[in-house]
C-alpha atoms as a PDB file:
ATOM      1  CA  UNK A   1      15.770 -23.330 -16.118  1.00  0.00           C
ATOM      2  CA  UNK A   2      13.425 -20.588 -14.608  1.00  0.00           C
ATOM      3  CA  UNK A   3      11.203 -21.530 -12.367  1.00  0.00           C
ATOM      4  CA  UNK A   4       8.942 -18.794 -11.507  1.00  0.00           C
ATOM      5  CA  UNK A   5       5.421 -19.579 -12.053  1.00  0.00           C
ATOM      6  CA  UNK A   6       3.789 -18.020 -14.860  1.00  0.00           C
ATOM      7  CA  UNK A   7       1.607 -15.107 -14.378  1.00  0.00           C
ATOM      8  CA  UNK A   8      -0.377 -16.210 -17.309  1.00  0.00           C
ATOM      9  CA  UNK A   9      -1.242 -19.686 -15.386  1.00  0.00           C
ATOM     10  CA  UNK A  10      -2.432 -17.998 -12.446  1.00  0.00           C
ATOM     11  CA  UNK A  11      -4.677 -15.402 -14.178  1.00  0.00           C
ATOM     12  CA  UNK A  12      -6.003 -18.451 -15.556  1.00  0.00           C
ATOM     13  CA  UNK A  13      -7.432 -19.833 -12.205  1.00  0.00           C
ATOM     14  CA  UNK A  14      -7.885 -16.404 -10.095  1.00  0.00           C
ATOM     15  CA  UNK A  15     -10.643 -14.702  -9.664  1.00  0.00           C
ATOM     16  CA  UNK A  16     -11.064 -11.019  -9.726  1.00  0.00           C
ATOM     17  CA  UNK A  17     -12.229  -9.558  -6.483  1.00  0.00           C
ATOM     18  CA  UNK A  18     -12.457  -5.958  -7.737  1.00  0.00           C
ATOM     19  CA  UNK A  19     -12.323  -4.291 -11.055  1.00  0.00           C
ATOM     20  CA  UNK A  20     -10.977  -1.152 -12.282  1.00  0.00           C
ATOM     21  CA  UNK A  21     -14.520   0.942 -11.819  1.00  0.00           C
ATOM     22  CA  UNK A  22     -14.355  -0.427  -8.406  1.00  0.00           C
ATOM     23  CA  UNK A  23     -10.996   0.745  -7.617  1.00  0.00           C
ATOM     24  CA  UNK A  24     -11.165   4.059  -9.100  1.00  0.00           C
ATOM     25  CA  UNK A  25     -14.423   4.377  -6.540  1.00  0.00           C
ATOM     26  CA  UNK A  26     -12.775   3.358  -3.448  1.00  0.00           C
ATOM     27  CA  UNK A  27      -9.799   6.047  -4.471  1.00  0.00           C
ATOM     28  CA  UNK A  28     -11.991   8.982  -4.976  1.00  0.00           C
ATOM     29  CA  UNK A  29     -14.069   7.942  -1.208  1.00  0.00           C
ATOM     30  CA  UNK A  30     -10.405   7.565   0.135  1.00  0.00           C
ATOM     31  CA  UNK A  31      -9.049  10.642  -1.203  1.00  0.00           C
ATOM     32  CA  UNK A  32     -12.516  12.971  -0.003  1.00  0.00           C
ATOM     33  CA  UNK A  33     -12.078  11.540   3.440  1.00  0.00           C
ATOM     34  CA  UNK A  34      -8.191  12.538   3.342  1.00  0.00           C
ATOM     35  CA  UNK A  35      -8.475  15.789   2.076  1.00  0.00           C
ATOM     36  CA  UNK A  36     -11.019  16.466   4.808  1.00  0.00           C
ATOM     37  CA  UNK A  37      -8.676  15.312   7.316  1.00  0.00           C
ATOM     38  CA  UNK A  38      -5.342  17.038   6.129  1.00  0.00           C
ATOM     39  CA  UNK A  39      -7.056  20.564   5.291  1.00  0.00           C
ATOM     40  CA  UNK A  40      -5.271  23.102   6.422  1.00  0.00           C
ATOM     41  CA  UNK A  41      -2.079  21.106   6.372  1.00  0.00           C
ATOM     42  CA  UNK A  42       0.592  19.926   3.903  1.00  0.00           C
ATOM     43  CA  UNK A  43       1.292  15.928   4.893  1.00  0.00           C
ATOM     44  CA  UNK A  44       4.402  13.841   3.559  1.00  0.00           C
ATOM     45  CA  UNK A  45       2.750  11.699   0.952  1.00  0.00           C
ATOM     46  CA  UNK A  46       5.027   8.502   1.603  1.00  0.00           C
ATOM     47  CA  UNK A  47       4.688   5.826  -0.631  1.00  0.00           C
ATOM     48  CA  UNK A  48       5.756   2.076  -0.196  1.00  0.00           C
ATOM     49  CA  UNK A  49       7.339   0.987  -2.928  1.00  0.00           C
ATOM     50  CA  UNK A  50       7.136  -1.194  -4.851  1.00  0.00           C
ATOM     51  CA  UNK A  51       3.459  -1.928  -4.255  1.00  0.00           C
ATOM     52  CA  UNK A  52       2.033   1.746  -3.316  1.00  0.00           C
ATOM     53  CA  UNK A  53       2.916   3.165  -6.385  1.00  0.00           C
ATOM     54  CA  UNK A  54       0.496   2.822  -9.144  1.00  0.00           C
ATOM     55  CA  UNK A  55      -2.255   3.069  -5.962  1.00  0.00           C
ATOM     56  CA  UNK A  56      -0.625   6.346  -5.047  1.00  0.00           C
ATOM     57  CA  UNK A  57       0.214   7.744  -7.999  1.00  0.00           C
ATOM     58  CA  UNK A  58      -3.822   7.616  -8.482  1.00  0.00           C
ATOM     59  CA  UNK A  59      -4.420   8.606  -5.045  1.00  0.00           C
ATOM     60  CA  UNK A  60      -2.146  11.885  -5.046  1.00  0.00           C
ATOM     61  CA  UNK A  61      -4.186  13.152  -8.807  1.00  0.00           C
ATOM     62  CA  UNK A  62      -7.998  12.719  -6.270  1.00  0.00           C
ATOM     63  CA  UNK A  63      -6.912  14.436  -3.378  1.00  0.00           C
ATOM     64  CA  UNK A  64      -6.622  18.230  -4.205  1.00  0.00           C
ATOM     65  CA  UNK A  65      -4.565  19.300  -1.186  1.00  0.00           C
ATOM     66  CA  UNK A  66      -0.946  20.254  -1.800  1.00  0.00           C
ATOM     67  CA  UNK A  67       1.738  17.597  -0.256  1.00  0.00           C
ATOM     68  CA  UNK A  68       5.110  16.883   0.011  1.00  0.00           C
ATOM     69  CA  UNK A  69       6.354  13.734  -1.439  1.00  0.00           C
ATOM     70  CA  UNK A  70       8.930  11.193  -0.685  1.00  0.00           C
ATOM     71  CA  UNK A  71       9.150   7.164  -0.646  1.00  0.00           C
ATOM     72  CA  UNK A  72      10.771   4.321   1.232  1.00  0.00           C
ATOM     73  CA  UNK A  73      10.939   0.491  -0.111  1.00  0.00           C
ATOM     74  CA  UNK A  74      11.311  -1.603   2.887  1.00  0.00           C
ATOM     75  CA  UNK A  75      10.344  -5.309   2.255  1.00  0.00           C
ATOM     76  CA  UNK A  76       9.568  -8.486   3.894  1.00  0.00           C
ATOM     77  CA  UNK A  77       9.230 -10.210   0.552  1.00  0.00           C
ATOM     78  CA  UNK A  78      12.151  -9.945  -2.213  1.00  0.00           C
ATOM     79  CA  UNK A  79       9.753 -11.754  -4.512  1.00  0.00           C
ATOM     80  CA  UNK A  80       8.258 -14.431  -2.407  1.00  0.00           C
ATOM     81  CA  UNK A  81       4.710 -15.078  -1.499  1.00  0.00           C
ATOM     82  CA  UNK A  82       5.642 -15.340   2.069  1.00  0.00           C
ATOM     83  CA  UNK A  83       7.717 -12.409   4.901  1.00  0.00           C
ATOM     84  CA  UNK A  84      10.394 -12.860   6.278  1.00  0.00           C
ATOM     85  CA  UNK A  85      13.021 -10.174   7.937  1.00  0.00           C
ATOM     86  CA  UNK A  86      12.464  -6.529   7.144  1.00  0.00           C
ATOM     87  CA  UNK A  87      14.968  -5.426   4.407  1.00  0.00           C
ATOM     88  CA  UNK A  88      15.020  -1.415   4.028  1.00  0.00           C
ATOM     89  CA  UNK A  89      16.298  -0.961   0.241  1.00  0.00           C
ATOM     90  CA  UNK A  90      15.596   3.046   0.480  1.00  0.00           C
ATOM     91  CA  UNK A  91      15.106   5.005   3.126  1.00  0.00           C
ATOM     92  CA  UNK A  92      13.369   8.356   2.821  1.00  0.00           C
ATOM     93  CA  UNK A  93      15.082  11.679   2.330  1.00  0.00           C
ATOM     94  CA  UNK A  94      13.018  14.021   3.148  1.00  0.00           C
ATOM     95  CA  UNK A  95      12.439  15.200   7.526  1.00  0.00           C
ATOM     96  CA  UNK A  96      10.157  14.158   9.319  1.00  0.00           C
ATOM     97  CA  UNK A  97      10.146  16.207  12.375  1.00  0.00           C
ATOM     98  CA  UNK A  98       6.654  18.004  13.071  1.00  0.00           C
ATOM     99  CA  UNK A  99       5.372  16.757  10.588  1.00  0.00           C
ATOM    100  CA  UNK A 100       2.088  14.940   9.343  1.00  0.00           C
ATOM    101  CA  UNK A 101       3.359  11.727   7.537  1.00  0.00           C
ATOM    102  CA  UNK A 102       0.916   9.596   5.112  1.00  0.00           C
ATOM    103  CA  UNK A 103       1.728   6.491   4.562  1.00  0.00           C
ATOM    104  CA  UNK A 104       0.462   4.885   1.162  1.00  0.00           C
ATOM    105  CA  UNK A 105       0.732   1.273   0.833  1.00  0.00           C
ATOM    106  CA  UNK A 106      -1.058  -1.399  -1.626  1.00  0.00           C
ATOM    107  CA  UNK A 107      -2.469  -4.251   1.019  1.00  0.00           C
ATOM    108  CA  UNK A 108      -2.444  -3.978   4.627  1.00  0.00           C
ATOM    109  CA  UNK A 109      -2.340  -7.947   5.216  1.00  0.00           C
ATOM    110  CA  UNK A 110      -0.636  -8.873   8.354  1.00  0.00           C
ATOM    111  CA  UNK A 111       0.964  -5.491   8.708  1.00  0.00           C
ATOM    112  CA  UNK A 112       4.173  -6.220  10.197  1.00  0.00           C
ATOM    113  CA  UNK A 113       6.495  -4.023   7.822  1.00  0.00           C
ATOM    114  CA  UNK A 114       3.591  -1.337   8.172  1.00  0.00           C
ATOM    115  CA  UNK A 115       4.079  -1.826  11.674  1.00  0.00           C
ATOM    116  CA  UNK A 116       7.847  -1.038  11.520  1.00  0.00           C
ATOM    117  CA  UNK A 117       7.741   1.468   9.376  1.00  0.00           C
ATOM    118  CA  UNK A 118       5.165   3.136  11.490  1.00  0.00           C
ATOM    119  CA  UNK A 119       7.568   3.096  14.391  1.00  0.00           C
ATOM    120  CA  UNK A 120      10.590   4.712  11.935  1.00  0.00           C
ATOM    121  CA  UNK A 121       9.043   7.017  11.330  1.00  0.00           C
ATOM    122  CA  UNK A 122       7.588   8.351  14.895  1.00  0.00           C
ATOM    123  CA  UNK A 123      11.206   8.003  15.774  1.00  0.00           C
ATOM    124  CA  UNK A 124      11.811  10.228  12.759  1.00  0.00           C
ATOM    125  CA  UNK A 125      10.000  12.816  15.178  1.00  0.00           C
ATOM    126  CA  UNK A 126       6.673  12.879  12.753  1.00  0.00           C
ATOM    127  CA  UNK A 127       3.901  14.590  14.775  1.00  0.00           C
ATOM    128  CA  UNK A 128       1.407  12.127  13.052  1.00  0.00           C
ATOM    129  CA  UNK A 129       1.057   9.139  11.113  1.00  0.00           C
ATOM    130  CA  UNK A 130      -1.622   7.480   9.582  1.00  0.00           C
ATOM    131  CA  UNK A 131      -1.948   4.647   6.941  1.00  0.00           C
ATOM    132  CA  UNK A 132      -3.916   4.647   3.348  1.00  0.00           C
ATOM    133  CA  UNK A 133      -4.062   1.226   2.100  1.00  0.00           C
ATOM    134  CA  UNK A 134      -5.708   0.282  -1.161  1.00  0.00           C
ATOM    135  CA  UNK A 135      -6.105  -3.455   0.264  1.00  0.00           C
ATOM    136  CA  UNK A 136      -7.212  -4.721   3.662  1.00  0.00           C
ATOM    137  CA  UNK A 137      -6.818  -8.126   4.055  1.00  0.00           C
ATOM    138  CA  UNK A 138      -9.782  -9.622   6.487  1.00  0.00           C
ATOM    139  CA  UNK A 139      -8.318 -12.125   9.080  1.00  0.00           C
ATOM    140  CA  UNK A 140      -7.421 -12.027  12.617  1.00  0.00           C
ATOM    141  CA  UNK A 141      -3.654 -12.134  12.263  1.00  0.00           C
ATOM    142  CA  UNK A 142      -3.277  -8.548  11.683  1.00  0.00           C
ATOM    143  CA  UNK A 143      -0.487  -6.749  14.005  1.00  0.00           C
ATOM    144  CA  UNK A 144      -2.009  -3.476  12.651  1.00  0.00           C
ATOM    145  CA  UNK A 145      -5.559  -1.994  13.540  1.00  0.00           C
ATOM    146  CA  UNK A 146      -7.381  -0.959  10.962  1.00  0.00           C
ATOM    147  CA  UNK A 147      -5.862   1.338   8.369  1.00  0.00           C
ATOM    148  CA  UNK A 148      -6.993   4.659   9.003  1.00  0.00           C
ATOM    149  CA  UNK A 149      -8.050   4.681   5.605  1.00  0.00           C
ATOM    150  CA  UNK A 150      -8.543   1.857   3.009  1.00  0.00           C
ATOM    151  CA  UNK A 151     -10.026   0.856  -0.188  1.00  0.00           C
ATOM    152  CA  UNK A 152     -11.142  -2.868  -0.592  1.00  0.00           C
ATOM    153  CA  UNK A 153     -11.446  -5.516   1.565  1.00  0.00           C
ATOM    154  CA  UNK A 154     -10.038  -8.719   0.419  1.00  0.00           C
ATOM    155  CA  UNK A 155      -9.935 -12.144   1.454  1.00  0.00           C
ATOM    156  CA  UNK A 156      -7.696 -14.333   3.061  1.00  0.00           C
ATOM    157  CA  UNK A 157      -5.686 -15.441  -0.074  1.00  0.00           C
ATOM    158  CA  UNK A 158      -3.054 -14.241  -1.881  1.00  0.00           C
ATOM    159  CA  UNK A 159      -4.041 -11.301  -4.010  1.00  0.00           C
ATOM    160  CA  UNK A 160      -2.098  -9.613  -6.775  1.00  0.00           C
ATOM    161  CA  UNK A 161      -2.146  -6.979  -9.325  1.00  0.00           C
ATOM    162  CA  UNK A 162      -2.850  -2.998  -9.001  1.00  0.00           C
ATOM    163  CA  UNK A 163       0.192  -3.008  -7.449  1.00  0.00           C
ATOM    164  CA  UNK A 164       0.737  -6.133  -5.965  1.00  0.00           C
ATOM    165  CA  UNK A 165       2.891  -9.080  -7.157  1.00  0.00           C
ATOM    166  CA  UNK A 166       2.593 -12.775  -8.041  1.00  0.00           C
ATOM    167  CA  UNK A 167       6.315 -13.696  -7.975  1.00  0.00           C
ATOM    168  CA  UNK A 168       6.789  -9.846  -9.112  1.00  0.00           C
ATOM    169  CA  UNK A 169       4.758  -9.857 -12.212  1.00  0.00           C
ATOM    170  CA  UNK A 170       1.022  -8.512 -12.480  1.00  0.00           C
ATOM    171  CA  UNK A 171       1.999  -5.473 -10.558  1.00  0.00           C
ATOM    172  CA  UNK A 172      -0.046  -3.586 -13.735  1.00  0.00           C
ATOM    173  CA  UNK A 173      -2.746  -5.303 -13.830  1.00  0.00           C
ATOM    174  CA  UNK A 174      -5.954  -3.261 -13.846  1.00  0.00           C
ATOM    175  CA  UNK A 175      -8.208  -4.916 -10.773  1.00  0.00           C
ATOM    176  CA  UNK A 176      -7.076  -7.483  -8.105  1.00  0.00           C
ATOM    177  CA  UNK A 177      -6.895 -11.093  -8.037  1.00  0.00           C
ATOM    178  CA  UNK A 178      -7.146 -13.971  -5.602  1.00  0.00           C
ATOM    179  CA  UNK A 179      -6.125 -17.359  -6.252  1.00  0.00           C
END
C-alpha cells in the first residue's frame, strides 16, 4: 500500500503565498538585475535540478544575454521533506575554469547543498559564482547569506510547487504553497 501523502490533500489545506503574476514579476526584476551584472560576459547558466528547472527555464527566456548552459542534480532530499547527506546524481559537463558560473536554484532554505555546491564549483576553478534563487526562505538557520539574487520571500514552512516538491508531486504547479 502507498503511502505517500496525497498532493490533492495538501492543496486542500495550503495556502498560496505567491501566484503566477507574482512570479512572472519577480523573474523579469531578477533577470534585469542579472543581465546588468553579466553584460559584457557569457556566464554558465547552471541549473539545480530537479527544482531549478521550470524557474530557470523562465529565467533564461527574460534575460537577453547569451549563456552557456549546463546542470547538476545534487540532493539532500530523495523525496523527503527533510536533508540529509548530499547525494550528487549528475555532475556537470561542461569547465569551469575562468569562468562566471550562475547558479539557478528553486528555494534557498537552509542552503547547505547550495553551500556545497558553491564550494565544487570554486574548486572547479570558476572565477565567480553567484546564486539566483526563485525562493528565500526567512529564518535564521541559513548557512548561506543572502542569494545574490532572489525572487520571493517565503516563510518558515514547507513550501511546494513552481518547482518544488511535496513528496515529489506539485513540482508544476503554477504559484507556491505553504502548509
Amino acid at each position: 500500500m502507498n503511502k505517500t501523502p496525497l498532493l490533492a490533500d495538501a492543496l486542500r489545506t495550503a495556502d498560496l503565498l505567491h501566484d503566477r503574476n507574482a512570479i512572472d514579476s519577480a523573474i523579469r526584476r531578477m533577470a534585469t538585475a542579472i543581465r546588468n551584472d553579466y553584460a559584457g560576459s557569457r556566464p554558465v547558466f547552471m541549473t539545480v535540478m530537479n527544482g531549478g528547472m521550470v524557474f530557470g527555464a523562465l529565467l533564461q527566456l527574460e534575460l537577453g544575454i547569451d549563456i552557456e548552459f549546463d546542470y547538476l542534480h545534487a540532493t539532500r532530499y530523495r523525496g523527503e521533506t527533510q536533508g540529509a547527506g548530499l547525494v550528487w546524481l549528475h555532475r556537470p559537463h561542461v569547465s569551469l575554469a575562468g569562468k562566471r558560473v550562475l547558479l539557478i536554484d528553486d528555494i534557498v532554505d537552509e542552503g547547505h547543498t547550495l553551500v556545497d555546491v558553491l564550494g565544487w564549483c570554486r574548486e572547479q576553478g570558476a572565477a565567480d559564482v553567484r546564486v539566483a534563487a526563485l525562493a528565500w526562505k526567512q529564518h535564521d538557520r541559513c548557512v548561506l547569506a543572502e542569494p545574490e539574487y532572489w525572487g520571493v520571500q517565503v516563510p518558515d514552512r514547507y513550501v511546494f510547487g513552481f518547482g518544488m516538491d511535496y513528496y515529489e508531486q506539485g513540482r508544476n504547479l503554477p504559484g507556491i504553497y505553504a502548509l
